[in-house]
N, C-alpha and C. Protein backbone atom coordinates (compact mmCIF):
# COMPACT_ATOMS: atom_id res chain seq x y z
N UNK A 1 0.85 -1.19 0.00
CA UNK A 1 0.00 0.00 0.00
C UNK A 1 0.88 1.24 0.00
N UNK A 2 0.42 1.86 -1.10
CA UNK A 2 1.29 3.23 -0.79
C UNK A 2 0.58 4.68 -0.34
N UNK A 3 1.10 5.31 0.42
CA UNK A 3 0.76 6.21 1.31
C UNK A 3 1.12 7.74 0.39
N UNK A 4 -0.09 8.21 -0.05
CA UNK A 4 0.80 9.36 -0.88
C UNK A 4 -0.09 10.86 -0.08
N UNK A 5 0.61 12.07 -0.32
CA UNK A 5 0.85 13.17 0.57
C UNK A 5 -0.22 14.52 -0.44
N UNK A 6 -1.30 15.03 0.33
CA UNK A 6 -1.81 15.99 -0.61
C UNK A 6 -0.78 16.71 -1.15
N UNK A 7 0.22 17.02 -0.46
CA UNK A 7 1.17 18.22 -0.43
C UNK A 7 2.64 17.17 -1.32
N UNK A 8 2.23 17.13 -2.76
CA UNK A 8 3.16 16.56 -3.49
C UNK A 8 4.91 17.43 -3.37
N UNK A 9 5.08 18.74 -2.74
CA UNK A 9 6.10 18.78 -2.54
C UNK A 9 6.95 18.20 -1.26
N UNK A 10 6.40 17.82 -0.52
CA UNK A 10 7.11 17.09 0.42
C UNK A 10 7.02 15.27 0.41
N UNK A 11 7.12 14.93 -1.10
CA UNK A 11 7.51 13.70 -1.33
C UNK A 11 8.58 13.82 -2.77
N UNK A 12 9.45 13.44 -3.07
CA UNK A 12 10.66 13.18 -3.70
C UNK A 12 10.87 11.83 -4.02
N UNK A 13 11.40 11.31 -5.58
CA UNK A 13 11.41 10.27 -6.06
C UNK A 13 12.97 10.12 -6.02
N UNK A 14 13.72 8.87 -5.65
CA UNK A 14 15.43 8.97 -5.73
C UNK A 14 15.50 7.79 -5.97
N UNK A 15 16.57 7.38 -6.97
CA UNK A 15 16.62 6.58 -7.44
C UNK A 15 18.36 6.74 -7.32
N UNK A 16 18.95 5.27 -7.08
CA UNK A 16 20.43 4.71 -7.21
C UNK A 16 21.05 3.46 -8.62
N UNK A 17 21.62 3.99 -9.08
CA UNK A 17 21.90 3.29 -10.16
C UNK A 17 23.45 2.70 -10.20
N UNK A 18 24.00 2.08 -11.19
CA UNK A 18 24.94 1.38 -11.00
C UNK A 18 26.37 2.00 -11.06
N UNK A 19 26.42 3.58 -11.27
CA UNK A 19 27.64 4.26 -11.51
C UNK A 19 28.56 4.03 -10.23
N UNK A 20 29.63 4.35 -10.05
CA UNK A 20 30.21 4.99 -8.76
C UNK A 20 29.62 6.23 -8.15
N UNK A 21 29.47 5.63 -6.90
CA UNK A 21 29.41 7.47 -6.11
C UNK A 21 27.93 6.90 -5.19
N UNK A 22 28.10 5.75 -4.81
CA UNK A 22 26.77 5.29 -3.82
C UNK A 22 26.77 6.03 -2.42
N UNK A 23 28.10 6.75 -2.27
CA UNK A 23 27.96 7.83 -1.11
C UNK A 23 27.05 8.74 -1.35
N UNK A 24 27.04 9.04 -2.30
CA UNK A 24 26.11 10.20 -2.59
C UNK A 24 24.91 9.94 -2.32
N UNK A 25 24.35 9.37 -2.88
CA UNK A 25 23.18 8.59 -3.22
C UNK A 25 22.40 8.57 -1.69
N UNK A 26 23.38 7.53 -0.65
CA UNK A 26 23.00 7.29 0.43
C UNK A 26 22.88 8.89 1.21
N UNK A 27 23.87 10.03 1.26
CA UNK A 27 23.76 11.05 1.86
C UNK A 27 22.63 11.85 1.56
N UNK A 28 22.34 12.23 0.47
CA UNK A 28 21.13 12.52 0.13
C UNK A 28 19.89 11.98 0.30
N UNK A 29 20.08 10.85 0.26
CA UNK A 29 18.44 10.30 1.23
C UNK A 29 18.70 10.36 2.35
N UNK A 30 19.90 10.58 3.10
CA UNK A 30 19.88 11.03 4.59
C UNK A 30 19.30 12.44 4.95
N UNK A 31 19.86 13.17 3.78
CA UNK A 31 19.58 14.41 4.29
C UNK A 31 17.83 14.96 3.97
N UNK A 32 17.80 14.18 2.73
CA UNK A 32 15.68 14.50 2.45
C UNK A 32 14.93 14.45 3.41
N UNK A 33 15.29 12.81 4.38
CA UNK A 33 15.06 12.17 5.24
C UNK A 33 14.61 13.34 6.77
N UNK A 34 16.01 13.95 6.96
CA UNK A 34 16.08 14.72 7.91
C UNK A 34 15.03 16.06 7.56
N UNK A 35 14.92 16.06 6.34
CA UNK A 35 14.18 17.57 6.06
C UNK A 35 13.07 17.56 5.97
N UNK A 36 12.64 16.02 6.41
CA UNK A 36 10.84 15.94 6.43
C UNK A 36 10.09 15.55 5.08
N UNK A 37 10.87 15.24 4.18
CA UNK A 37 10.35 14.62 3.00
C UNK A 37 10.02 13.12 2.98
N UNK A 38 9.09 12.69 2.15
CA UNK A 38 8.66 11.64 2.24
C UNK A 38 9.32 11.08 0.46
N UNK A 39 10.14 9.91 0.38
CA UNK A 39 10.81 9.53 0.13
C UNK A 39 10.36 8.30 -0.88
N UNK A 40 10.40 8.10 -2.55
CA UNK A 40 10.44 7.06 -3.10
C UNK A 40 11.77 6.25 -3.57
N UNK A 41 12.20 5.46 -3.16
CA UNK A 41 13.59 5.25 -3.27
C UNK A 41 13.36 3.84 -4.11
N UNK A 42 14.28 3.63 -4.84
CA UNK A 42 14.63 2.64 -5.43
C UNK A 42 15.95 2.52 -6.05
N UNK A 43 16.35 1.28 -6.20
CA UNK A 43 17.93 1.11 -6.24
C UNK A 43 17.85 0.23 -7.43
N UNK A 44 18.83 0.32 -8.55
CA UNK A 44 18.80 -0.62 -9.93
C UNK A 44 19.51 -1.95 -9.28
N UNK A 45 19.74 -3.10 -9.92
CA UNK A 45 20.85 -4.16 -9.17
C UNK A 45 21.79 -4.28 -9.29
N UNK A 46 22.52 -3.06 -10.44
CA UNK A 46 23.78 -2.49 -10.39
C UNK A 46 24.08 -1.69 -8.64
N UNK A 47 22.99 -1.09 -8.73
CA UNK A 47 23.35 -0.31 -7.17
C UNK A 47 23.41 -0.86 -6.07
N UNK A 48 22.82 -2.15 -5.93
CA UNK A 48 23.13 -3.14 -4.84
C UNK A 48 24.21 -3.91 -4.89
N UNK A 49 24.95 -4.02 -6.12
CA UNK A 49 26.49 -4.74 -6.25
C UNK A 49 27.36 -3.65 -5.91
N UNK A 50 26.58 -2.49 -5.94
CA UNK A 50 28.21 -1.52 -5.77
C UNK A 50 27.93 -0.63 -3.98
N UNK A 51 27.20 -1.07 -3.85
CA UNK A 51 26.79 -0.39 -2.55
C UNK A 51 27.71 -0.79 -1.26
N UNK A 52 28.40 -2.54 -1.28
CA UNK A 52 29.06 -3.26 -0.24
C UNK A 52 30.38 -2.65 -0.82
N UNK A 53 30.72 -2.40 -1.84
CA UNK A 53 31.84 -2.05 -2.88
C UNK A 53 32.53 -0.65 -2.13
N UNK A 54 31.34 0.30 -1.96
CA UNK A 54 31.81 1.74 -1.80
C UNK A 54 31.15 2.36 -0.34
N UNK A 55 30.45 1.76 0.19
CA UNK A 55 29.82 2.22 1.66
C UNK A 55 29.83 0.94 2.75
N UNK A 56 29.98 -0.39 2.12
CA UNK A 56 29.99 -1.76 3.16
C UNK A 56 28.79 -1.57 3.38
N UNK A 57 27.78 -1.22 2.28
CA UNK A 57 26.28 -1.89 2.63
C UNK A 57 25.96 -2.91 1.97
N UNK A 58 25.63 -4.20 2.51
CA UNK A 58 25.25 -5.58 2.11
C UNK A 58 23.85 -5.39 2.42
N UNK A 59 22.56 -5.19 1.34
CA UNK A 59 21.00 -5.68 1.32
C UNK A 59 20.98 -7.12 1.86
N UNK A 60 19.83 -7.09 2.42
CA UNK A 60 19.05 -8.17 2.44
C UNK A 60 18.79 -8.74 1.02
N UNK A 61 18.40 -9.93 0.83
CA UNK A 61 17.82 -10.45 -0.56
C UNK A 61 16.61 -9.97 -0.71
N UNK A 62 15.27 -9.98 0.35
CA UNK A 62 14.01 -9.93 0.13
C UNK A 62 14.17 -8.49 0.37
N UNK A 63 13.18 -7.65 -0.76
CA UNK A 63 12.49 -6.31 -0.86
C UNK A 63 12.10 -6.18 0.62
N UNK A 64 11.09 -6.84 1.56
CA UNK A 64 10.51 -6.21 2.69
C UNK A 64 11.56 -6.04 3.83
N UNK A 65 12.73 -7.05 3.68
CA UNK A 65 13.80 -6.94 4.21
C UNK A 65 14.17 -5.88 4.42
N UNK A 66 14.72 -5.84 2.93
CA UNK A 66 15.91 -4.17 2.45
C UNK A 66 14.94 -3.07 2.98
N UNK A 67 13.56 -2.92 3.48
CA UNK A 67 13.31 -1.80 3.36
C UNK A 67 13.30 -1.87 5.24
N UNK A 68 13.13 -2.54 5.57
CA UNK A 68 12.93 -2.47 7.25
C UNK A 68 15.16 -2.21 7.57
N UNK A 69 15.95 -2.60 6.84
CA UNK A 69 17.15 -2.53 6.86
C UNK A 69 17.36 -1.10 6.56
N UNK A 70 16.65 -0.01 5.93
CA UNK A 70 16.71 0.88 5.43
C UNK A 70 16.32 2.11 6.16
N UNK A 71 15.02 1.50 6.63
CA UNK A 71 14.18 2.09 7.65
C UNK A 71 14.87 2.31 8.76
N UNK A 72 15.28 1.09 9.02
CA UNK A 72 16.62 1.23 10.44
C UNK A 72 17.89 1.95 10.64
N UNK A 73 18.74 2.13 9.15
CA UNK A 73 19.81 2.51 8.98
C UNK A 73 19.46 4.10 9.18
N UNK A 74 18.37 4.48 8.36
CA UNK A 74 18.16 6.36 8.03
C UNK A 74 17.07 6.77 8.89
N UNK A 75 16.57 5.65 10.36
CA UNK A 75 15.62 6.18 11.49
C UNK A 75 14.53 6.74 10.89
N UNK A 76 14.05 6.16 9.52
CA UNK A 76 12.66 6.49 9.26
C UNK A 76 11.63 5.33 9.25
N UNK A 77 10.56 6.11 9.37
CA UNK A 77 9.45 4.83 9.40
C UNK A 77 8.70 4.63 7.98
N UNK A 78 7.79 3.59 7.64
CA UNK A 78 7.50 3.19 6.45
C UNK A 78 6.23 4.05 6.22
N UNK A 79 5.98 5.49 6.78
CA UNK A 79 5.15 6.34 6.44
C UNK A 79 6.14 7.42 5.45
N UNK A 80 7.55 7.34 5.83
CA UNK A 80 8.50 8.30 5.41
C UNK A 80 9.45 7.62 3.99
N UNK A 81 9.68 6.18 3.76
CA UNK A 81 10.48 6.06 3.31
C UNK A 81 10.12 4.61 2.31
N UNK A 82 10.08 4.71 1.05
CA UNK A 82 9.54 3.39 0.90
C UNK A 82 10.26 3.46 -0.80
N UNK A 83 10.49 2.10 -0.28
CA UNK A 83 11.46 1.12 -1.39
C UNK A 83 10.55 0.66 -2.17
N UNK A 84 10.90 0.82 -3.45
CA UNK A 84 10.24 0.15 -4.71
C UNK A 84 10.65 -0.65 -5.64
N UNK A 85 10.09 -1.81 -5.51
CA UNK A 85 10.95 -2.86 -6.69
C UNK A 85 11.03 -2.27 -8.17
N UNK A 86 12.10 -2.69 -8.91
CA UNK A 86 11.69 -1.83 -10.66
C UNK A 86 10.78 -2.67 -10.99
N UNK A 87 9.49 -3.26 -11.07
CA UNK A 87 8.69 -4.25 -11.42
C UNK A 87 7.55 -3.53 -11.06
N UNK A 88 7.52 -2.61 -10.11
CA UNK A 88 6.26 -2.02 -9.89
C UNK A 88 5.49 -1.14 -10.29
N UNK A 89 4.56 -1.47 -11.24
CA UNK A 89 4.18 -0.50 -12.36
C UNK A 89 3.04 0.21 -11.95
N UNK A 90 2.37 -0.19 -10.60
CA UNK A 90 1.16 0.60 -10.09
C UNK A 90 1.63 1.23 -9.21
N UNK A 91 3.22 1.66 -8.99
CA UNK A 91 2.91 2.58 -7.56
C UNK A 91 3.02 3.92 -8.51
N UNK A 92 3.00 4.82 -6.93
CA UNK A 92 2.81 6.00 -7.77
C UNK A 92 3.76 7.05 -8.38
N UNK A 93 5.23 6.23 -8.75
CA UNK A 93 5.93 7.28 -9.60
C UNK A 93 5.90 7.21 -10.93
N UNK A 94 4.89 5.73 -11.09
CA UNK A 94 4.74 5.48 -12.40
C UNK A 94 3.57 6.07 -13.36
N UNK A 95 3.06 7.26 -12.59
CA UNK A 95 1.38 7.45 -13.18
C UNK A 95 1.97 9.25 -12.82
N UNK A 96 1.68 10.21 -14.24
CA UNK A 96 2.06 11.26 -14.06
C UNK A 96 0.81 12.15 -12.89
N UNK A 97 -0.34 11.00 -12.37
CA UNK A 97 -1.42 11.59 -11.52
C UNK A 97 -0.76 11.38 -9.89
N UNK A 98 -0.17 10.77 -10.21
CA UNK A 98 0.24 9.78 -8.57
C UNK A 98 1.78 10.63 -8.12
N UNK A 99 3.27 10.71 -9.29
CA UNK A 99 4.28 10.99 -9.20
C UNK A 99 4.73 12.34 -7.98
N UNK A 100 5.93 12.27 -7.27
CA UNK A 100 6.04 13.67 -6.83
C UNK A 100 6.47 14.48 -7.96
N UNK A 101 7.10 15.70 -7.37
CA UNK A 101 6.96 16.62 -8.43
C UNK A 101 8.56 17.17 -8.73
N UNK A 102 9.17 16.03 -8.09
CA UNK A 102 10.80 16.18 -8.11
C UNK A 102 11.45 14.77 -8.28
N UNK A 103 11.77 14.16 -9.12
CA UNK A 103 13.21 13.16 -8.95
C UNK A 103 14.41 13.46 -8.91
N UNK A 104 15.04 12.06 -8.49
CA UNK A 104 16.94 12.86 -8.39
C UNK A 104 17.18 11.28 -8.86
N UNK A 105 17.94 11.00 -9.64
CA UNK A 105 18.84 9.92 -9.87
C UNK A 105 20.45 10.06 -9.55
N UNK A 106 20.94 9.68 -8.61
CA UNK A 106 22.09 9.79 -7.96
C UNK A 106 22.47 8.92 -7.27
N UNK A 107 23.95 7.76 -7.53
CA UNK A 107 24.29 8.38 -8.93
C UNK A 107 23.64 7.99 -10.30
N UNK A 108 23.78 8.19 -11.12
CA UNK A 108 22.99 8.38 -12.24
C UNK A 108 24.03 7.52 -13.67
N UNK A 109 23.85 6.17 -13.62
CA UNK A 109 25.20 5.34 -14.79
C UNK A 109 24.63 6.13 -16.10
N UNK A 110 25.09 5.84 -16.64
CA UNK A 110 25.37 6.53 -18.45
C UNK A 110 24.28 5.15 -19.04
N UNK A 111 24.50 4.37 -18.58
CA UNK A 111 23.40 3.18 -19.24
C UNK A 111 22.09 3.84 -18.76
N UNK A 112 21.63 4.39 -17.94
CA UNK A 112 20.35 4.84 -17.61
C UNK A 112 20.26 6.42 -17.76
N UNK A 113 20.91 7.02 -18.13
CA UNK A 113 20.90 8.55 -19.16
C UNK A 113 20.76 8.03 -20.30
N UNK A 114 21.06 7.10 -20.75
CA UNK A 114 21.09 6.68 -22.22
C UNK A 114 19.17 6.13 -22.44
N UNK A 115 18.81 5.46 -21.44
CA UNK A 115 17.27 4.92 -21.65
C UNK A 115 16.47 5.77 -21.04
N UNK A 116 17.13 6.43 -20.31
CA UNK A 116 15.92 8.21 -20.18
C UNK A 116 15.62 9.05 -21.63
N UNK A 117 17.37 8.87 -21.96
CA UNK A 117 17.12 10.19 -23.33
C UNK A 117 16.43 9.59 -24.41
N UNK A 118 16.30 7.80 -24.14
CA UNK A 118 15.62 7.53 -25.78
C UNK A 118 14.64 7.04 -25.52
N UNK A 119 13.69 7.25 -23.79
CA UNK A 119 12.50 6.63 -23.71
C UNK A 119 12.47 5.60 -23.52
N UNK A 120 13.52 4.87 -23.57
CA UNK A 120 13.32 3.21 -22.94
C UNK A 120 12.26 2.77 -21.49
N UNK A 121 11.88 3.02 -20.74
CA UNK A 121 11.40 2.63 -20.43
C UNK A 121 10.88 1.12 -19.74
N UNK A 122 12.35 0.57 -19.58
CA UNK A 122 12.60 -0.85 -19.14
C UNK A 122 12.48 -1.61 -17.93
N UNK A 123 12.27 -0.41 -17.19
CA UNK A 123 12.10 -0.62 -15.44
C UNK A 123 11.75 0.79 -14.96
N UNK A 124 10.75 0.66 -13.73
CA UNK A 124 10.76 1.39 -13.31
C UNK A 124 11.09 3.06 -12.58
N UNK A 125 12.41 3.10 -12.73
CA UNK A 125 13.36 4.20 -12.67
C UNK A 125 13.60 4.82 -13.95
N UNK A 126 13.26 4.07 -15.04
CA UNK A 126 13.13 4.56 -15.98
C UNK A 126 12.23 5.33 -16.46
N UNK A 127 11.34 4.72 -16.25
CA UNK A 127 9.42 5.17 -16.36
C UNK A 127 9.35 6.23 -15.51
N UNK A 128 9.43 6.33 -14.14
CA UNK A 128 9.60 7.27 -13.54
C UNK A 128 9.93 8.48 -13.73
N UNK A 129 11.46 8.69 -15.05
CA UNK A 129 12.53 9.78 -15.28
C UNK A 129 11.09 9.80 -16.45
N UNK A 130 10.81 9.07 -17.41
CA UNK A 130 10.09 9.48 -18.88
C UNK A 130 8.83 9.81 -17.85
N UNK A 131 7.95 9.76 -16.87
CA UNK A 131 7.15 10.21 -16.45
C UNK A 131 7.76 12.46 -15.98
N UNK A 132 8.34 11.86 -15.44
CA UNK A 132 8.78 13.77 -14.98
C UNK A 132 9.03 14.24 -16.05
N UNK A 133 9.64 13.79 -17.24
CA UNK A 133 9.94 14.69 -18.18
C UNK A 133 8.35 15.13 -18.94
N UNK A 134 7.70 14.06 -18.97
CA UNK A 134 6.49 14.28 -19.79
C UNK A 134 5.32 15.67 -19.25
N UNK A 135 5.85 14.90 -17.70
CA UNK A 135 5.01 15.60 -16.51
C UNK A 135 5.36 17.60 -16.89
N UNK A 136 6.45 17.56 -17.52
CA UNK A 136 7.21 18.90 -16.86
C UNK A 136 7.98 18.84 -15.89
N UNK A 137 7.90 17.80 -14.78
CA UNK A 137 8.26 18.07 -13.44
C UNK A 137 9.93 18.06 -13.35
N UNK A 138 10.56 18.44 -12.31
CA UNK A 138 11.53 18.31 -11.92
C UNK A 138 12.51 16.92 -12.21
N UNK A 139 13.63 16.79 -12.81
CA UNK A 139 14.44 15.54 -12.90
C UNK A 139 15.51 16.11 -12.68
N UNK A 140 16.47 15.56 -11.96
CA UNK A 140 18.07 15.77 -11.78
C UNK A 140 18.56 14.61 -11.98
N UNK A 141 19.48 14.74 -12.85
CA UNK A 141 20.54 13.61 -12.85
C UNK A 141 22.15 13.53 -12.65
N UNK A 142 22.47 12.99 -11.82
CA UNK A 142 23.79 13.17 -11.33
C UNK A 142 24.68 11.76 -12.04
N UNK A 143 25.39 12.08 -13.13
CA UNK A 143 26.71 11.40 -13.42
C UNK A 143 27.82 11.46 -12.34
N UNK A 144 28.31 10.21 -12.92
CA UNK A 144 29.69 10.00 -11.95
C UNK A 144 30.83 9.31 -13.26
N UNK A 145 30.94 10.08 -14.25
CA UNK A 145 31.80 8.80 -15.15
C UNK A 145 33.10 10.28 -15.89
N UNK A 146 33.57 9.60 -16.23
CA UNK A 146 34.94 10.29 -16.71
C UNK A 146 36.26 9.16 -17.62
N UNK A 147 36.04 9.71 -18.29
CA UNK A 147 36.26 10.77 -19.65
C UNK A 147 34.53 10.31 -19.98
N UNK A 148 33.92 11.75 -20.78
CA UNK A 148 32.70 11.46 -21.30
C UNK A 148 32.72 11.23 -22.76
N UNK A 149 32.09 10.35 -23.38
CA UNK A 149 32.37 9.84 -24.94
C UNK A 149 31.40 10.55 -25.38
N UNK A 150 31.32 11.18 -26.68
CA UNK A 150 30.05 12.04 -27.43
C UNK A 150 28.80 11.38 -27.21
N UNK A 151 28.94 9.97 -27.36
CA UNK A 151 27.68 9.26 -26.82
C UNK A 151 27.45 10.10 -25.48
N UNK A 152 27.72 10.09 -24.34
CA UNK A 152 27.16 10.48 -23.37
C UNK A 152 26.72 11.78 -23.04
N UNK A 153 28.06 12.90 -23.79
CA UNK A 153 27.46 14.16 -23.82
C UNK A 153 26.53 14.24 -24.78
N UNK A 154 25.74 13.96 -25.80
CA UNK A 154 24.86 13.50 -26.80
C UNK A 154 23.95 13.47 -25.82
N UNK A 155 23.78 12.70 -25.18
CA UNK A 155 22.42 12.35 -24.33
C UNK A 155 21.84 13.23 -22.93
N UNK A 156 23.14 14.05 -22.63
CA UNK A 156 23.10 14.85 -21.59
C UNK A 156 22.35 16.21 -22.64
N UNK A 157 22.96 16.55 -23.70
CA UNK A 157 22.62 17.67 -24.19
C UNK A 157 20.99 17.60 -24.98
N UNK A 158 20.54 16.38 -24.88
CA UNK A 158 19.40 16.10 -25.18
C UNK A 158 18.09 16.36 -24.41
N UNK A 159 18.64 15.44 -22.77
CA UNK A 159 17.83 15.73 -21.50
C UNK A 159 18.05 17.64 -21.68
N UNK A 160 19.44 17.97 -21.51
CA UNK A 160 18.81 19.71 -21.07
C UNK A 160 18.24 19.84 -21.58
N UNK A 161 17.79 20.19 -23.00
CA UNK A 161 17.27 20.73 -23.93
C UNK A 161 15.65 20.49 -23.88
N UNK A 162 15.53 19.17 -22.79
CA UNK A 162 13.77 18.66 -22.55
C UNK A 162 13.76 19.11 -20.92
N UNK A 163 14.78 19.92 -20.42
CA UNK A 163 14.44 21.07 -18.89
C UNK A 163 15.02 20.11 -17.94
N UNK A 164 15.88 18.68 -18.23
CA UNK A 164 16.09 18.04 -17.05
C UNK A 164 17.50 18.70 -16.44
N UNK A 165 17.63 18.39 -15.50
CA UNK A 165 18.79 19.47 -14.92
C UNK A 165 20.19 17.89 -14.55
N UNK A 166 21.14 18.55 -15.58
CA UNK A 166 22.47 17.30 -15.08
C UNK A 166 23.68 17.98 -14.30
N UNK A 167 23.43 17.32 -13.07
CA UNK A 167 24.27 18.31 -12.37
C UNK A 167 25.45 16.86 -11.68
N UNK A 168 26.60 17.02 -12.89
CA UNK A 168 27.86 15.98 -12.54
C UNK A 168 28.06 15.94 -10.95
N UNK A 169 28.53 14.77 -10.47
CA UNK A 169 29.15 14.79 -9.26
C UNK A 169 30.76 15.30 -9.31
N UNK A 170 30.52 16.27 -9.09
CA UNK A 170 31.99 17.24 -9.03
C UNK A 170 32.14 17.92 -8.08
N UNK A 171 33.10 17.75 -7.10
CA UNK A 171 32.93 18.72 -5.83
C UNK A 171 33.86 19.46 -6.04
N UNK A 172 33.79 21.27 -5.43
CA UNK A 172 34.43 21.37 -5.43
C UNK A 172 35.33 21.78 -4.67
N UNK A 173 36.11 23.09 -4.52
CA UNK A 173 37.46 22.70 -3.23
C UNK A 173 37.88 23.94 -2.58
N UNK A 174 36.88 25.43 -3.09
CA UNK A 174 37.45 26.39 -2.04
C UNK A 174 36.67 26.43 -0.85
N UNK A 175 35.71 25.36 -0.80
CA UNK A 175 35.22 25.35 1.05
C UNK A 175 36.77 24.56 2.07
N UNK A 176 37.33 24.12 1.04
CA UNK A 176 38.72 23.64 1.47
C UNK A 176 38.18 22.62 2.33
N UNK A 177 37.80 21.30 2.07
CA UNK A 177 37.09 20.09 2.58
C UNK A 177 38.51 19.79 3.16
N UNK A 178 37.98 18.98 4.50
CA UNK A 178 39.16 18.14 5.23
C UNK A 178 39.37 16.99 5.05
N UNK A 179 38.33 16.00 4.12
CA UNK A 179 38.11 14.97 4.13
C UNK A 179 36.79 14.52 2.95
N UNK A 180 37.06 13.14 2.93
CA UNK A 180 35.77 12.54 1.46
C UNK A 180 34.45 13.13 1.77
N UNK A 181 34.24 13.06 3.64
CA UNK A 181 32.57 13.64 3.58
C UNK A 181 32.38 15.02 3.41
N UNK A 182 33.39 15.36 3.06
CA UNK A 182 32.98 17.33 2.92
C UNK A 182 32.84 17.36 1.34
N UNK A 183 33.36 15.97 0.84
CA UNK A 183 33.39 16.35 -0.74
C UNK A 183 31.83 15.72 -1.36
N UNK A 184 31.45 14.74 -0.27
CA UNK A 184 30.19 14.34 -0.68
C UNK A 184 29.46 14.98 -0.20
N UNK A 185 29.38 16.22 0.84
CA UNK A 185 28.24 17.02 1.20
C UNK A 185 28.43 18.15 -0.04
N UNK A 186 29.20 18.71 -0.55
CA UNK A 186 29.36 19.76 -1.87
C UNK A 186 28.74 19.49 -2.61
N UNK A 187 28.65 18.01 -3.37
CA UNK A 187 27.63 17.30 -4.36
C UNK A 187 26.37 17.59 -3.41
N UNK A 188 26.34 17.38 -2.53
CA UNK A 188 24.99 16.89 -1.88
C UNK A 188 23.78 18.64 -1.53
N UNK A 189 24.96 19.01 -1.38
CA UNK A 189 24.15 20.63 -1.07
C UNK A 189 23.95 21.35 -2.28
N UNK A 190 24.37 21.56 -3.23
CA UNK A 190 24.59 21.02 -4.77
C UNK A 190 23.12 20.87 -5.04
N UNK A 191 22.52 19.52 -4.66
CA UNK A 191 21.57 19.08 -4.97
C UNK A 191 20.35 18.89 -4.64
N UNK A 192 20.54 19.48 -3.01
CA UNK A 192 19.41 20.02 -2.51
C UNK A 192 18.76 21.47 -2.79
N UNK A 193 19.79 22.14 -2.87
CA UNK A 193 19.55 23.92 -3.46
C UNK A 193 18.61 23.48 -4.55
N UNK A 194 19.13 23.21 -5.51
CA UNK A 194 18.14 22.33 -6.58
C UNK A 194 17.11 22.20 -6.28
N UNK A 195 16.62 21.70 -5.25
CA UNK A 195 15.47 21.12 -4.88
C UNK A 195 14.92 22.00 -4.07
N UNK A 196 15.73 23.00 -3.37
CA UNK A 196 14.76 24.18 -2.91
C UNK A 196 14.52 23.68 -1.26
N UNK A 197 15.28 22.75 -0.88
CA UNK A 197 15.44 22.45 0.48
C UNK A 197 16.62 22.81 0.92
N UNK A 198 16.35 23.52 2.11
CA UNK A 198 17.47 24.45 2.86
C UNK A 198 18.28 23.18 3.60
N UNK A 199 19.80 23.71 3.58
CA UNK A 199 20.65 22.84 3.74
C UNK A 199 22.08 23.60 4.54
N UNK A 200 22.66 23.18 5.56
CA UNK A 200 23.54 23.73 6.55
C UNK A 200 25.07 23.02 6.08
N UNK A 201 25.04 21.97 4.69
CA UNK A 201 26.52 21.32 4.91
C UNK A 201 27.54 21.86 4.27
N UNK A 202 27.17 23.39 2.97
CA UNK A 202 28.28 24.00 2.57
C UNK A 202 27.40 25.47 2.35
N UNK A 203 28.03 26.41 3.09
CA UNK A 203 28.36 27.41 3.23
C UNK A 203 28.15 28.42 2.17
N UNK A 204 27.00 29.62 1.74
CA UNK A 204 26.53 29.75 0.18
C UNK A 204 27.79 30.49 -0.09
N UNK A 205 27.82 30.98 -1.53
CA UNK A 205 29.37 31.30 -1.89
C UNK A 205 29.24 32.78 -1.20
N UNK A 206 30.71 33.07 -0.44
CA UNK A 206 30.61 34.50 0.20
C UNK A 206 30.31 34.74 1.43
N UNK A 207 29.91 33.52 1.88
CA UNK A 207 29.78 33.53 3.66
C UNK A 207 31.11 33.14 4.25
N UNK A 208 31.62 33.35 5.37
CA UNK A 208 32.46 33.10 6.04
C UNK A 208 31.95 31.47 6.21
């Protein structure tokens, strides 16, 4: 059963895919989490092979598992936070009546910029991104890949051009970070501004 919110801005669609950069991914649903948003999350099964890889998170096998594992890890309850298999074609990020009014794919592989920009439509996270674009609504997509091949800028320059916003994972370095989590909160604040949720982890440009 899914629980959806009159107030479609305080629910957010996030999706994890198979690139590098599952820090991200995870910080940002920490921080939505904290800001009172209600949360559609789903992970490709690229993102569950790379998740033990780059954070030492090992899923459960079963879906109701991973989500009570999830629930536990980010102290939300299953009114706040809910996992979606890519198979699920009736919940509601799949129906431009049901969808919130913001996604974030982060990180965001080049195999799934590639089936956003041509409509594929193969799973859920997919449907989801061709739902917001259709919608108008809000899409962010965060790459993590380097060197980019014309194929990929090809497909990035396609999404802008249909209002989706690609905002690379690139941090950068005159907050003068001490360490990896200052470089994943830069992406991360980055990407909440975006989203228009106020955020305390980097400093706007010009403040002490």
């Amino acid at each position: 059963m899914h629980i959806m919110s009159n107030e479609s801005a305080q629910a957010v669609t996030l999706a994890l895919t198979g690139a590098s950069g599952a820090p991200y991914g995870l910080r940002l649903l920490q921080m939505l989490l904290h800001a009172g948003k209600r949360v559609y999350l789903m992970m490709s099964e690229a993102a569950q092979i790379v998740l033990p890889l780059e954070a030492d998170i090992s899923l459960p096998t079963e879906q109701s598992e991973q989500q009570r594992f999830l629930q536990n890890r980010f102290q939300a309850d299953e009114q706040q936070l809910h996992l979606l298999g890519l198979k699920e074609w009736t919940s509601p990020v799949a129906s431009g009546l049901g969808a919130p009014k913001s996604m974030i794919i982060c990180p965001c592989s080049t195999g799934t910029l590639s089936a956003i920009a041509t409509g594929a439509s193969t799973n859920l996270i997919q449907r989801a991104a061709d739902v917001a674009i259709k919608e108008s609504n809000q899409l962010i997509l965060v790459p993590r890949e380097t060197p980019l091949s014309a194929i990929h800028l090809g497909h990035m320059l396609t999404l802008s051009r249909l209002g989706v916003t690609i905002l690379p994972a690139s941090p950068g370095f005159y907050h003068q970070p001490k360490g990896i989590d200052d470089l994943i909160d830069f992406v991360v604040a980055r990407i909440l501004s975006q989203l228009g949720v106020d955020q305390s982890l980097i400093a706007p440009w010009g403040d002490s």
